[in-house]
PDB file of N, CA and C in Angstrom:
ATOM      1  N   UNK A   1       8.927  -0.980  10.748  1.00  0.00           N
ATOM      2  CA  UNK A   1       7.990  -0.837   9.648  1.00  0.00           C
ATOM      3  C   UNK A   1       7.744   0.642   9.387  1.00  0.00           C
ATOM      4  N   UNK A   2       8.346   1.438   8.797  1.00  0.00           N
ATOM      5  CA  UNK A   2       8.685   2.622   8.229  1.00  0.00           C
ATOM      6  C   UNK A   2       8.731   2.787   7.650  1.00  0.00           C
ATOM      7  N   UNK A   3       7.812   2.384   6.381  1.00  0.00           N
ATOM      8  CA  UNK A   3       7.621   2.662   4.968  1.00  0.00           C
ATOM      9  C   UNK A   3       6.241   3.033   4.578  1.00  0.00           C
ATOM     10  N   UNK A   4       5.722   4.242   4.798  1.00  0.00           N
ATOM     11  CA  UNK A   4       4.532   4.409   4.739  1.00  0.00           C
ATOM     12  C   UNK A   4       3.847   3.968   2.660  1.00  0.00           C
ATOM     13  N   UNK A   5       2.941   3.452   2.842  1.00  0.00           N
ATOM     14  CA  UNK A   5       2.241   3.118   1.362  1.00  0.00           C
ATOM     15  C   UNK A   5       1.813   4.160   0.580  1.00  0.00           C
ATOM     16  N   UNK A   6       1.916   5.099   1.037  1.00  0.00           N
ATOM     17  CA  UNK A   6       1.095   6.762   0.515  1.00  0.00           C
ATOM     18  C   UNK A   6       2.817   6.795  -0.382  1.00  0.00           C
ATOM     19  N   UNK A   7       4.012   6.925   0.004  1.00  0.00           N
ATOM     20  CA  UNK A   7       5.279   7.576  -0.502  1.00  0.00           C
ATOM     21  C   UNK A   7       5.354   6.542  -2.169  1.00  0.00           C
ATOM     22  N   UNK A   8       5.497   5.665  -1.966  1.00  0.00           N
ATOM     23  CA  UNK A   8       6.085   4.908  -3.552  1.00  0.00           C
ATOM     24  C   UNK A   8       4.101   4.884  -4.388  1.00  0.00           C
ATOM     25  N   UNK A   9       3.154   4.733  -3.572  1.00  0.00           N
ATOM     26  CA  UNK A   9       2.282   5.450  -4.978  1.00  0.00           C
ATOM     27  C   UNK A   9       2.152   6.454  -5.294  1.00  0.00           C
ATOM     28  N   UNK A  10       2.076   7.766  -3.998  1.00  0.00           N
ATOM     29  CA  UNK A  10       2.569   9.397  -4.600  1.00  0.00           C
ATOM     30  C   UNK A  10       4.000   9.396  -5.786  1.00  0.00           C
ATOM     31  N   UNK A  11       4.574   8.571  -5.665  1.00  0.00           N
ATOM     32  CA  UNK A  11       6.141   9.101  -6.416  1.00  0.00           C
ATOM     33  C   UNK A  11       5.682   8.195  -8.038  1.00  0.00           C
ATOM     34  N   UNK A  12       4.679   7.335  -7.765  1.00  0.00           N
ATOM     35  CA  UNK A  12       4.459   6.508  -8.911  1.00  0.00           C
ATOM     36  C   UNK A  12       3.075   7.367  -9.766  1.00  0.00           C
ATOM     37  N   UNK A  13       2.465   8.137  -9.598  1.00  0.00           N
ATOM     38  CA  UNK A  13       1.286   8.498  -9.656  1.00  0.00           C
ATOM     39  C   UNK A  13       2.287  10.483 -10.445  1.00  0.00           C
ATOM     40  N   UNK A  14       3.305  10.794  -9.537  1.00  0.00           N
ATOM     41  CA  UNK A  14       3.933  11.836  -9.742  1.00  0.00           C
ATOM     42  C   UNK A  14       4.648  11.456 -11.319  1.00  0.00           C
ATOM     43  N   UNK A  15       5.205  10.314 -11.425  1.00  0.00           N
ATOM     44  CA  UNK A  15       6.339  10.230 -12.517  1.00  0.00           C
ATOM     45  C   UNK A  15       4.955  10.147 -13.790  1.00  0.00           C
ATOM     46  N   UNK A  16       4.457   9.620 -13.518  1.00  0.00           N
ATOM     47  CA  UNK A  16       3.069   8.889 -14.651  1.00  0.00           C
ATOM     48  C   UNK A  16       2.611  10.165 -15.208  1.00  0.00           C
ATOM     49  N   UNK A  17       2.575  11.277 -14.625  1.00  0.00           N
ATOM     50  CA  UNK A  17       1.649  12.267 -14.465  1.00  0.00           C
ATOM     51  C   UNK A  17       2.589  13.533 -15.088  1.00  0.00           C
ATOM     52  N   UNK A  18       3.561  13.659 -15.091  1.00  0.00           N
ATOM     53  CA  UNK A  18       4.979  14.005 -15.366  1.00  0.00           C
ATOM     54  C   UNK A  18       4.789  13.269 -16.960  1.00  0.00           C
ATOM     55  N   UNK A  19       5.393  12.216 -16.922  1.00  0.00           N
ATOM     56  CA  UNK A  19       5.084  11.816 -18.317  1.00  0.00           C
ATOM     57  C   UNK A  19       4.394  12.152 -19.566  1.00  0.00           C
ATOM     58  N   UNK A  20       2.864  12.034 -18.928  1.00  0.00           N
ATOM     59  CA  UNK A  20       1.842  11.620 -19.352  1.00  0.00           C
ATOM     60  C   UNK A  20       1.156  13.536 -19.975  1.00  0.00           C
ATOM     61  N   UNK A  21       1.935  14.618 -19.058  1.00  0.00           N
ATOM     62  CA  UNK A  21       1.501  15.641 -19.143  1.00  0.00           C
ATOM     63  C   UNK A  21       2.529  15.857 -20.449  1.00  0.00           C
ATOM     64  N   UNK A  22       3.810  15.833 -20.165  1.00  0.00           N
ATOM     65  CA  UNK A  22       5.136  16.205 -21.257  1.00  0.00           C
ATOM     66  C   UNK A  22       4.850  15.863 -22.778  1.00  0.00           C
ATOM     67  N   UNK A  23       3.698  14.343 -22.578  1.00  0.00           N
ATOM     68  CA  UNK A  23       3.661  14.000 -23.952  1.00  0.00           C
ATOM     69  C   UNK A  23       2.410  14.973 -24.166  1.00  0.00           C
ATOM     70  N   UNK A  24       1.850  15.255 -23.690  1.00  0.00           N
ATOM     71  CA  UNK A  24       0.573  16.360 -24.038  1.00  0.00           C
ATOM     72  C   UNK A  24       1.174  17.620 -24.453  1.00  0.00           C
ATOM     73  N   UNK A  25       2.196  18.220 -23.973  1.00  0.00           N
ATOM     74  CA  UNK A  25       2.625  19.547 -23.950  1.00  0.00           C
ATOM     75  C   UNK A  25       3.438  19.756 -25.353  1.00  0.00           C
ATOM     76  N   UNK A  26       4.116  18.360 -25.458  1.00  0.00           N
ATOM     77  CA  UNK A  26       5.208  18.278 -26.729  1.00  0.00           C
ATOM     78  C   UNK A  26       4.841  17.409 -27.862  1.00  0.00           C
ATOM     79  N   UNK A  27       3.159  16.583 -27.924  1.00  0.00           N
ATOM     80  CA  UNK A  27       2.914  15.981 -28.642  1.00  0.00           C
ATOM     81  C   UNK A  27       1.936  17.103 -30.349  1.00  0.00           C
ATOM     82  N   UNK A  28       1.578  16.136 -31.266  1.00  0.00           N
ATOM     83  CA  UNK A  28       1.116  17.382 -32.669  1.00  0.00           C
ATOM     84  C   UNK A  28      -0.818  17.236 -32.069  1.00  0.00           C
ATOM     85  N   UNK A  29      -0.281  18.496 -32.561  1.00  0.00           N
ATOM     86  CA  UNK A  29      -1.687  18.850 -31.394  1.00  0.00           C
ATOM     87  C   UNK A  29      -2.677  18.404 -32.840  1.00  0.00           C
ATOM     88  N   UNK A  30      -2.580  17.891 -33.884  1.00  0.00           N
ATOM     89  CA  UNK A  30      -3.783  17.037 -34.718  1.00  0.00           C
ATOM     90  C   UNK A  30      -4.083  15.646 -33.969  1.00  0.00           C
ATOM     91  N   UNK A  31      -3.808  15.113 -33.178  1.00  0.00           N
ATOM     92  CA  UNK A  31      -3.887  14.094 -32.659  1.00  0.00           C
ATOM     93  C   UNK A  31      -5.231  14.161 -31.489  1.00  0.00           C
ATOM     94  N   UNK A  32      -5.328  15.844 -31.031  1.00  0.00           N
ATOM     95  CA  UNK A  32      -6.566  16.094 -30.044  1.00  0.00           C
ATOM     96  C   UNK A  32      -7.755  16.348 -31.349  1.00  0.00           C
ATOM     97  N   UNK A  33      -7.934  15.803 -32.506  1.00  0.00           N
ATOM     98  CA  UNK A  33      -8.889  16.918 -33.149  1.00  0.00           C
ATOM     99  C   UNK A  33     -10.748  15.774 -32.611  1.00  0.00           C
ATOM    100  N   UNK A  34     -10.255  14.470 -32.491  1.00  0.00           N
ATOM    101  CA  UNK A  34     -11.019  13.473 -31.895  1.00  0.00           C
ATOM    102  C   UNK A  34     -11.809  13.543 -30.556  1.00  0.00           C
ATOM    103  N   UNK A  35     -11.230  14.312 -30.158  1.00  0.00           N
ATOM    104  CA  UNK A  35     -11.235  14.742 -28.344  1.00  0.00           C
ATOM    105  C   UNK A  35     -11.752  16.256 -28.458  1.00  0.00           C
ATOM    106  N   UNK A  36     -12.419  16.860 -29.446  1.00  0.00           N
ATOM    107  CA  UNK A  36     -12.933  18.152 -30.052  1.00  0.00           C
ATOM    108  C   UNK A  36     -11.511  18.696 -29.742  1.00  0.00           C
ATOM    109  N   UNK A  37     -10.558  19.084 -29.665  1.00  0.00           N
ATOM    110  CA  UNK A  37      -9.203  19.659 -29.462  1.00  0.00           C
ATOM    111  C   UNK A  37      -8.961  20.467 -28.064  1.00  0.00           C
ATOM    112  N   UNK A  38      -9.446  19.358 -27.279  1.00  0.00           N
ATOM    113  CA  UNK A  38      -9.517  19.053 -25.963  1.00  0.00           C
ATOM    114  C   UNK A  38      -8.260  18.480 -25.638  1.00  0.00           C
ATOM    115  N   UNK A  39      -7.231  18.964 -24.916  1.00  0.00           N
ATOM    116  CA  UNK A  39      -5.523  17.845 -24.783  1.00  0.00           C
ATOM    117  C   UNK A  39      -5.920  16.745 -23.624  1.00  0.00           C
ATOM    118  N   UNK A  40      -6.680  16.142 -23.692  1.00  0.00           N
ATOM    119  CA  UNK A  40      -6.710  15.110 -23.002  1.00  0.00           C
ATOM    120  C   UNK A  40      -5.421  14.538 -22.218  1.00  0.00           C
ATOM    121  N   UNK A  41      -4.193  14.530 -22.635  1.00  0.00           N
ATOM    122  CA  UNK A  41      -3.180  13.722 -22.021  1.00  0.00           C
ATOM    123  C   UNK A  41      -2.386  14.998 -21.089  1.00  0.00           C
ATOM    124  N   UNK A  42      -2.717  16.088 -21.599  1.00  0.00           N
ATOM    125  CA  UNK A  42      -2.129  17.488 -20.224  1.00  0.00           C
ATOM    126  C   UNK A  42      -3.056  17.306 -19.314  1.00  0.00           C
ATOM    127  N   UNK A  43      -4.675  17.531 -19.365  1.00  0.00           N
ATOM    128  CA  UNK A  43      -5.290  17.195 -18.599  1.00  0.00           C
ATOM    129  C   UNK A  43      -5.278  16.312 -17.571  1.00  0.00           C
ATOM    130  N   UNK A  44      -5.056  14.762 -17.781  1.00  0.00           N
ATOM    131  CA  UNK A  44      -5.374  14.005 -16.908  1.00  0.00           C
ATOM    132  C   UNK A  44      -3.894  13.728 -16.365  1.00  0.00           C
ATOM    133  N   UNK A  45      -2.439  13.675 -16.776  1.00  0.00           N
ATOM    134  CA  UNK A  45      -1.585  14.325 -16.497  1.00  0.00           C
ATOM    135  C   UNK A  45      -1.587  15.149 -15.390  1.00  0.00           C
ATOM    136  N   UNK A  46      -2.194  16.482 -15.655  1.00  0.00           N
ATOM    137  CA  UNK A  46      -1.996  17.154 -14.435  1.00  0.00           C
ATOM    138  C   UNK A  46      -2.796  16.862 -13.352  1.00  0.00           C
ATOM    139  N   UNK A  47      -3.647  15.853 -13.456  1.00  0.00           N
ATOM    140  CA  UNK A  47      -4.514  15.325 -12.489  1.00  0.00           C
ATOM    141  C   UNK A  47      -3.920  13.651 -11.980  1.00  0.00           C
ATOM    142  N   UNK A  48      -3.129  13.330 -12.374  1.00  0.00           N
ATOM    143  CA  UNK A  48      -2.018  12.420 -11.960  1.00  0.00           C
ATOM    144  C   UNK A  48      -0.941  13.115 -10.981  1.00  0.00           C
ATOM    145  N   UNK A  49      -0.612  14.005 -11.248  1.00  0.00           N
ATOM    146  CA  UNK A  49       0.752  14.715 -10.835  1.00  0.00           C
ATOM    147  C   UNK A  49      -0.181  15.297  -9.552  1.00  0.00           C
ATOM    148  N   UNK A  50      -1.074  15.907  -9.706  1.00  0.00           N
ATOM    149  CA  UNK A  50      -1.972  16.786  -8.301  1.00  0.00           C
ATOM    150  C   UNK A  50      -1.998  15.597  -7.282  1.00  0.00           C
ATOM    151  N   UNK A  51      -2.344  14.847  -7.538  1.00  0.00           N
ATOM    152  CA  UNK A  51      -2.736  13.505  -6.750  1.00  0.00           C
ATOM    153  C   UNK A  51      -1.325  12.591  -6.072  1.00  0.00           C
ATOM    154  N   UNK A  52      -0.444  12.800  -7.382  1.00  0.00           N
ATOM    155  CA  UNK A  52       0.520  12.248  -6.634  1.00  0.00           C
ATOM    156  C   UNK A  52       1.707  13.029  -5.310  1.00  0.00           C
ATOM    157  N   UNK A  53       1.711  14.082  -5.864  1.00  0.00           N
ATOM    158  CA  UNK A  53       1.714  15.275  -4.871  1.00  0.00           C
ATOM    159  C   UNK A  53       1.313  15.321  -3.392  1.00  0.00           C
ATOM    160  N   UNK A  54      -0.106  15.286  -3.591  1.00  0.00           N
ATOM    161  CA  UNK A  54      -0.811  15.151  -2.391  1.00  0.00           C
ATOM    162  C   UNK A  54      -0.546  13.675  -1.559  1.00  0.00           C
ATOM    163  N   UNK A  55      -0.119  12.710  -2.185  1.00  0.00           N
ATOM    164  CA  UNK A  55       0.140  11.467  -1.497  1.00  0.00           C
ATOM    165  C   UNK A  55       1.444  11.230  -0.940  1.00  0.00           C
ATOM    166  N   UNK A  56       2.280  11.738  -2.028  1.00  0.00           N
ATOM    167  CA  UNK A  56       3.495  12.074  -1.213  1.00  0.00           C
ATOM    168  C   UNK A  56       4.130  13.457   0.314  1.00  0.00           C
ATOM    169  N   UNK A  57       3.230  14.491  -0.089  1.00  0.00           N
ATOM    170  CA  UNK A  57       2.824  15.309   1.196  1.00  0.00           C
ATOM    171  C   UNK A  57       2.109  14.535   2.325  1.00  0.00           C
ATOM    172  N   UNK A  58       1.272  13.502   2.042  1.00  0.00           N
ATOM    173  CA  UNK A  58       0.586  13.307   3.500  1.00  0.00           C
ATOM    174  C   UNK A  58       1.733  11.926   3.826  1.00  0.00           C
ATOM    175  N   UNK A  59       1.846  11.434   2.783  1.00  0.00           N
ATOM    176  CA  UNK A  59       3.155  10.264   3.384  1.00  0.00           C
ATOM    177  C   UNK A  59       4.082  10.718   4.431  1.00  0.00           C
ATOM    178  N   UNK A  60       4.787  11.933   3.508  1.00  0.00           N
ATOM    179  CA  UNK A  60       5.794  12.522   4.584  1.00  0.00           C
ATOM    180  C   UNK A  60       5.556  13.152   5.403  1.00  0.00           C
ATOM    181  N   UNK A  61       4.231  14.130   6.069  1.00  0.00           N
ATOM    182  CA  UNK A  61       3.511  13.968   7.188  1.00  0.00           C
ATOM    183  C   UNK A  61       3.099  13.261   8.223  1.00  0.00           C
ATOM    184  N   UNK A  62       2.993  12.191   7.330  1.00  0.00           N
ATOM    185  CA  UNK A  62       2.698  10.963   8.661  1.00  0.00           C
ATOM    186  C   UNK A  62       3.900  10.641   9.185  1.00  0.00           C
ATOM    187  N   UNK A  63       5.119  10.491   8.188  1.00  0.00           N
ATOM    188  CA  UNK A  63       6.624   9.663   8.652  1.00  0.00           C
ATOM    189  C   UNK A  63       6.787  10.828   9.651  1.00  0.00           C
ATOM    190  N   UNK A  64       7.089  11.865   9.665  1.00  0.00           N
ATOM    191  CA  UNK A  64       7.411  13.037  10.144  1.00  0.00           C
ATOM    192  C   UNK A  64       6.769  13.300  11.646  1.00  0.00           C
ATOM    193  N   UNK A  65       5.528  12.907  12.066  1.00  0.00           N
ATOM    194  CA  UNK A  65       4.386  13.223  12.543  1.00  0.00           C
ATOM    195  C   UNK A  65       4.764  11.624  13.497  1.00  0.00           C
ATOM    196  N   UNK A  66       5.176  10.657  12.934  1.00  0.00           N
ATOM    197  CA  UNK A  66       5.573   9.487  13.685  1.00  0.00           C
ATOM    198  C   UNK A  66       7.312   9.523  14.434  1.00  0.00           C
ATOM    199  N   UNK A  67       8.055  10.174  13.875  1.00  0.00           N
ATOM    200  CA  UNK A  67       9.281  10.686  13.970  1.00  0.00           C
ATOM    201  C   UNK A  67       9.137  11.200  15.336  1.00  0.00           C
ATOM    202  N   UNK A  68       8.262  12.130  15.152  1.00  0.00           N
ATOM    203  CA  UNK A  68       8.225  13.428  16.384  1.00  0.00           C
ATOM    204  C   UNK A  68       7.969  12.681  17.209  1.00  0.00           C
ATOM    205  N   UNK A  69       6.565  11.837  17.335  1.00  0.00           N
ATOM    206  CA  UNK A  69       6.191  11.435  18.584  1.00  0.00           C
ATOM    207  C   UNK A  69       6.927  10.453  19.194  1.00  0.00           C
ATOM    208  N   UNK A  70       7.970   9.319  18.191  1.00  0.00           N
ATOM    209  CA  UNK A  70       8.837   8.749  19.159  1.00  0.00           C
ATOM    210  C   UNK A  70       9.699   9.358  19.817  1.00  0.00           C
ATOM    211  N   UNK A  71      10.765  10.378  19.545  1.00  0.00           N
ATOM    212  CA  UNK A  71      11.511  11.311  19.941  1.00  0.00           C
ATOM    213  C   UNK A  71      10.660  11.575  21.184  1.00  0.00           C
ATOM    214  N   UNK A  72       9.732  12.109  21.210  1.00  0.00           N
ATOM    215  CA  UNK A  72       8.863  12.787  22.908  1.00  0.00           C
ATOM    216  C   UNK A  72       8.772  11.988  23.430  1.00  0.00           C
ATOM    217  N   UNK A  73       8.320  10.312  22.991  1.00  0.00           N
ATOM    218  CA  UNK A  73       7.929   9.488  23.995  1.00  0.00           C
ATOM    219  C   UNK A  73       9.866   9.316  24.322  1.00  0.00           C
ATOM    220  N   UNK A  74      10.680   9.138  23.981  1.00  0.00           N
ATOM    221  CA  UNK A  74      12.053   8.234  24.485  1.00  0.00           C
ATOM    222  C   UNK A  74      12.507   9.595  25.135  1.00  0.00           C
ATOM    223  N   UNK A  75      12.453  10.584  24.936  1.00  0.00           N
ATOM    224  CA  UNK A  75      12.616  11.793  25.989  1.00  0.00           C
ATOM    225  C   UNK A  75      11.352  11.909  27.361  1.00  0.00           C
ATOM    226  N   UNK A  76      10.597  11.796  27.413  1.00  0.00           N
ATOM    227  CA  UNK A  76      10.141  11.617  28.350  1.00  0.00           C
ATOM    228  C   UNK A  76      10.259  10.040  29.052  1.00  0.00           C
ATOM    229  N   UNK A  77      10.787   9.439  28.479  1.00  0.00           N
ATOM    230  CA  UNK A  77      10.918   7.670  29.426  1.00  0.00           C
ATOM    231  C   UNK A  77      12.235   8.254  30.100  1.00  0.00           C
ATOM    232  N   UNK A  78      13.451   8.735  29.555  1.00  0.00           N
ATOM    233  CA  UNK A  78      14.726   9.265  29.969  1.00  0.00           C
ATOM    234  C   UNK A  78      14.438   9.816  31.369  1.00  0.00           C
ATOM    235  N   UNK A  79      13.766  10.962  31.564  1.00  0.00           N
ATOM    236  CA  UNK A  79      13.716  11.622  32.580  1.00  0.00           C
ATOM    237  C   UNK A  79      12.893  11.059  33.474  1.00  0.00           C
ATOM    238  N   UNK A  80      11.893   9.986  33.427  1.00  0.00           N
ATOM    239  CA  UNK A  80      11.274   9.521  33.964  1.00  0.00           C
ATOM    240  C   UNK A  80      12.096   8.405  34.760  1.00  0.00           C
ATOM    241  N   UNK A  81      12.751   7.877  34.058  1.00  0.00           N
ATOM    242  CA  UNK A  81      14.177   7.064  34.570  1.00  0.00           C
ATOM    243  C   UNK A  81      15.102   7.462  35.743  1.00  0.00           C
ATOM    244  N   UNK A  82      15.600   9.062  35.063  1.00  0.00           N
ATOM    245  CA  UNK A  82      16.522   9.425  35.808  1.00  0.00           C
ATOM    246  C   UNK A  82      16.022   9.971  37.053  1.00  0.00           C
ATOM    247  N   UNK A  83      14.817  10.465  37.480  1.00  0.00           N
ATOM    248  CA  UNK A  83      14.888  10.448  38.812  1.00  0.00           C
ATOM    249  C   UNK A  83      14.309   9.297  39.613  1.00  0.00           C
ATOM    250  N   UNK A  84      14.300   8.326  39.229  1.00  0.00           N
ATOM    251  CA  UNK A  84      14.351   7.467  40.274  1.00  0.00           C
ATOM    252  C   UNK A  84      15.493   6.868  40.681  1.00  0.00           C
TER     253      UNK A  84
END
């Protein structure tokens, strides 16, 4: 069971946010005049993408962080083995 839940919503939260910013950046900026000409969709965009970021960093922290410690534990059972 090696699929941490943090990796596919960071990468889902990243693409959304990605999206969601591009159409803000490349959309006719008369469309913010409702929103006082506030870009609402760069905004929350880049607050999709921050978030998904951060979920995918601690995902692969943890996998990484679980990685290590089996490696130490099956190296230390080894030697614990071999001298007896």
């Amino acid at each position: 069971m090696g699929l941490d839940i943090r990796l596919p919503i960071g990468l889902l939260f990243s693409v959304i946010g990605l999206l969601l910013a591009g159409f803000g950046v490349f959309s006719d900026k008369g469309i913010y005049v409702r929103s006082l000409g506030f870009n609402v969709n760069m905004a929350w965009g880049g607050v999709l993408l921050v978030f998904g970021i951060i979920m995918v960093i601690l995902g692969n922290r943890r996998s990484a962080l679980r990685t290590h410690a089996q490696h130490s534990s099956d190296g230390a059972g080894h030697s614990a083995s071999g001298r007896r």
